[in-house]
Protein backbone atom coordinates (compact mmCIF):
# COMPACT_ATOMS: atom_id res chain seq x y z
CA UNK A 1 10.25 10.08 -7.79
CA UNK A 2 11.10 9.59 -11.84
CA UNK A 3 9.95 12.58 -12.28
CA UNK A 4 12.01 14.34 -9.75
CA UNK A 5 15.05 12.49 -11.23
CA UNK A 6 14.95 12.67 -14.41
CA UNK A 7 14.51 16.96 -13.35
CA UNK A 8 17.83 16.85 -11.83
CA UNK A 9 19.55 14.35 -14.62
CA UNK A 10 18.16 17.02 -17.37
CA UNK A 11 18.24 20.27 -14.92
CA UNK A 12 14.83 20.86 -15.71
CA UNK A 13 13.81 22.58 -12.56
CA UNK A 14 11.26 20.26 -11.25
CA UNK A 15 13.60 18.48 -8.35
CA UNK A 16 10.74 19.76 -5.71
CA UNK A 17 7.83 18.18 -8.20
CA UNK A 18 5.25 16.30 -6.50
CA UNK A 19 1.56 15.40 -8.44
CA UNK A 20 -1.38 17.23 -7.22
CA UNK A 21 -4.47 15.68 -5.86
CA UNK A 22 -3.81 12.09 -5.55
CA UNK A 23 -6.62 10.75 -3.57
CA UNK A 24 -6.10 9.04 0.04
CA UNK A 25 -7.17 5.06 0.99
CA UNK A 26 -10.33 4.22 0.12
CA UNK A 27 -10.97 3.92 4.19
CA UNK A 28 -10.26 5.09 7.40
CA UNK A 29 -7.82 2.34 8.45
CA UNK A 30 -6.93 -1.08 8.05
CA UNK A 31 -8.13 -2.78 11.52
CA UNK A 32 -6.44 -6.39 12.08
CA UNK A 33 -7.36 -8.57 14.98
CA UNK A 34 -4.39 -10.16 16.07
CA UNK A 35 -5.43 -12.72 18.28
CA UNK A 36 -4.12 -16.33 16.46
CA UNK A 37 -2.58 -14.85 13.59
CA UNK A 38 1.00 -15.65 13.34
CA UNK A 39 2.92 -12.86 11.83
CA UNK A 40 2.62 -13.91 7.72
CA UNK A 41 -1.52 -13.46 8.67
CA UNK A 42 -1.23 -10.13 9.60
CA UNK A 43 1.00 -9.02 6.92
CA UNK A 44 -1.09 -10.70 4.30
CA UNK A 45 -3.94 -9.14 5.75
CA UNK A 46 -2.00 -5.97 6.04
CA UNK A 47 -0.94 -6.09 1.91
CA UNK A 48 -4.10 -7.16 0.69
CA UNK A 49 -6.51 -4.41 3.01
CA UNK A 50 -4.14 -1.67 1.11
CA UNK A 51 -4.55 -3.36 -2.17
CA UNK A 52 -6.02 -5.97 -3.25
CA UNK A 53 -3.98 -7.43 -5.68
CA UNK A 54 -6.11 -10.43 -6.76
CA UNK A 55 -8.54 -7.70 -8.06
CA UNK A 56 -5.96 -7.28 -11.09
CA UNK A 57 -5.64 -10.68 -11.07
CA UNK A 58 -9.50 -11.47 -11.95
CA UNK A 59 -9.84 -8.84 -14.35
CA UNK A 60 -6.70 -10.26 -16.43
CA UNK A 61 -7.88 -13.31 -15.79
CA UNK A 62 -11.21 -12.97 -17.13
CA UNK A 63 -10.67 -10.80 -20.02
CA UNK A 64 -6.41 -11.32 -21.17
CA UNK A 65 -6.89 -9.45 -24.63
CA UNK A 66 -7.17 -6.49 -22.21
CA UNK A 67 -4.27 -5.61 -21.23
CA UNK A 68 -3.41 -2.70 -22.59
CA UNK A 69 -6.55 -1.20 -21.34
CA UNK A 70 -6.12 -1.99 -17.66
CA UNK A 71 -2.66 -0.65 -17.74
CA UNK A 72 -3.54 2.20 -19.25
CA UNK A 73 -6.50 2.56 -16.60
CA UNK A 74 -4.96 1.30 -13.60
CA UNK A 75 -6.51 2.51 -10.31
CA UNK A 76 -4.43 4.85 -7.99
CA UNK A 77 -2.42 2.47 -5.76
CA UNK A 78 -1.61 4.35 -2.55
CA UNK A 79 1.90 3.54 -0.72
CA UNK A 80 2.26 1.80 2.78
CA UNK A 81 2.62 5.33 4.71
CA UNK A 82 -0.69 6.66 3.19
CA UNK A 83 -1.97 3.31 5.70
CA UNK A 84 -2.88 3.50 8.95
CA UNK A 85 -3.09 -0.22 10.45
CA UNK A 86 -4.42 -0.71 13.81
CA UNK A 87 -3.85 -4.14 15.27
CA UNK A 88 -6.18 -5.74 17.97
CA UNK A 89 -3.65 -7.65 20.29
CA UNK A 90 -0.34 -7.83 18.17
CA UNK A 91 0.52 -11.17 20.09
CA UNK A 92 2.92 -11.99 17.07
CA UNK A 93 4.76 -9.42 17.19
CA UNK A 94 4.12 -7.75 13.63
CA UNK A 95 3.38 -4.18 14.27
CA UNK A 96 7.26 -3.26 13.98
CA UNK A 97 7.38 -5.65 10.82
CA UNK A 98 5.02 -3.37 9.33
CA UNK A 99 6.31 -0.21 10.72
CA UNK A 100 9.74 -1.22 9.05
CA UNK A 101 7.98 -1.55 5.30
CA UNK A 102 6.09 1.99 5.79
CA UNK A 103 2.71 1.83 7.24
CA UNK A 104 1.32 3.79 10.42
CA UNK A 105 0.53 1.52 12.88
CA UNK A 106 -1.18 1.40 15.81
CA UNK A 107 -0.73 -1.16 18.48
CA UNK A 108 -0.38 -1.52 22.23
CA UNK A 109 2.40 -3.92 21.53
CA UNK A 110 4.27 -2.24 18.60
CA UNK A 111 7.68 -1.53 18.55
């Protein structure tokens, strides 16, 4: 998206640019069972099976004078539509919760 704008800002003929070979999830699908979870459950469980952001958190944690070198060799974080979430009886209702922040999901009770 920067790149695409800052093609049209400096007409630089790149406004259809997208990167090559950016690798999908690391799994299948993100499967959620439902049944007691309130709606804050399953989209923390939702967040954290697409990344794991405490991940970063331990490795800043444990080493701080690091910084620069995890930034500079930050994993490929993959947006909510590259996510398929299936939920096992949606009973709070969060499937279209999810649907409106970008993921695929799958549920008898979605929507």
């Amino acid at each position: 998206m920067s790149v695409r704008a800052l093609s049209r800002h400096f007409s630089l003929g790149l406004d259809d640019w997208y990167p090559d070979h950016i690798p999908g999830p690391d799994h299948d699908g993100i499967i959620i069972e439902g049944t007691g979870k309130n709606r804050r459950d399953v989209l923390r469980e939702a967040i954290l099976g697409s990344y794991d952001v405490m991940t970063d958190d331990a490795a800043l944690r444990s080493r701080p004078g690091s910084f620069e070198e995890l930034r500079g060799n930050y994993p490929v974080r993959r947006e909510p539509g590259s996510h398929i979430i299936r939920i096992l009886d949606d009973t709070a209702g969060s499937g279209k919760l999810l649907e409106d922040l970008g993921f695929q999901v799958l549920s008898d009770q979605c929507c």
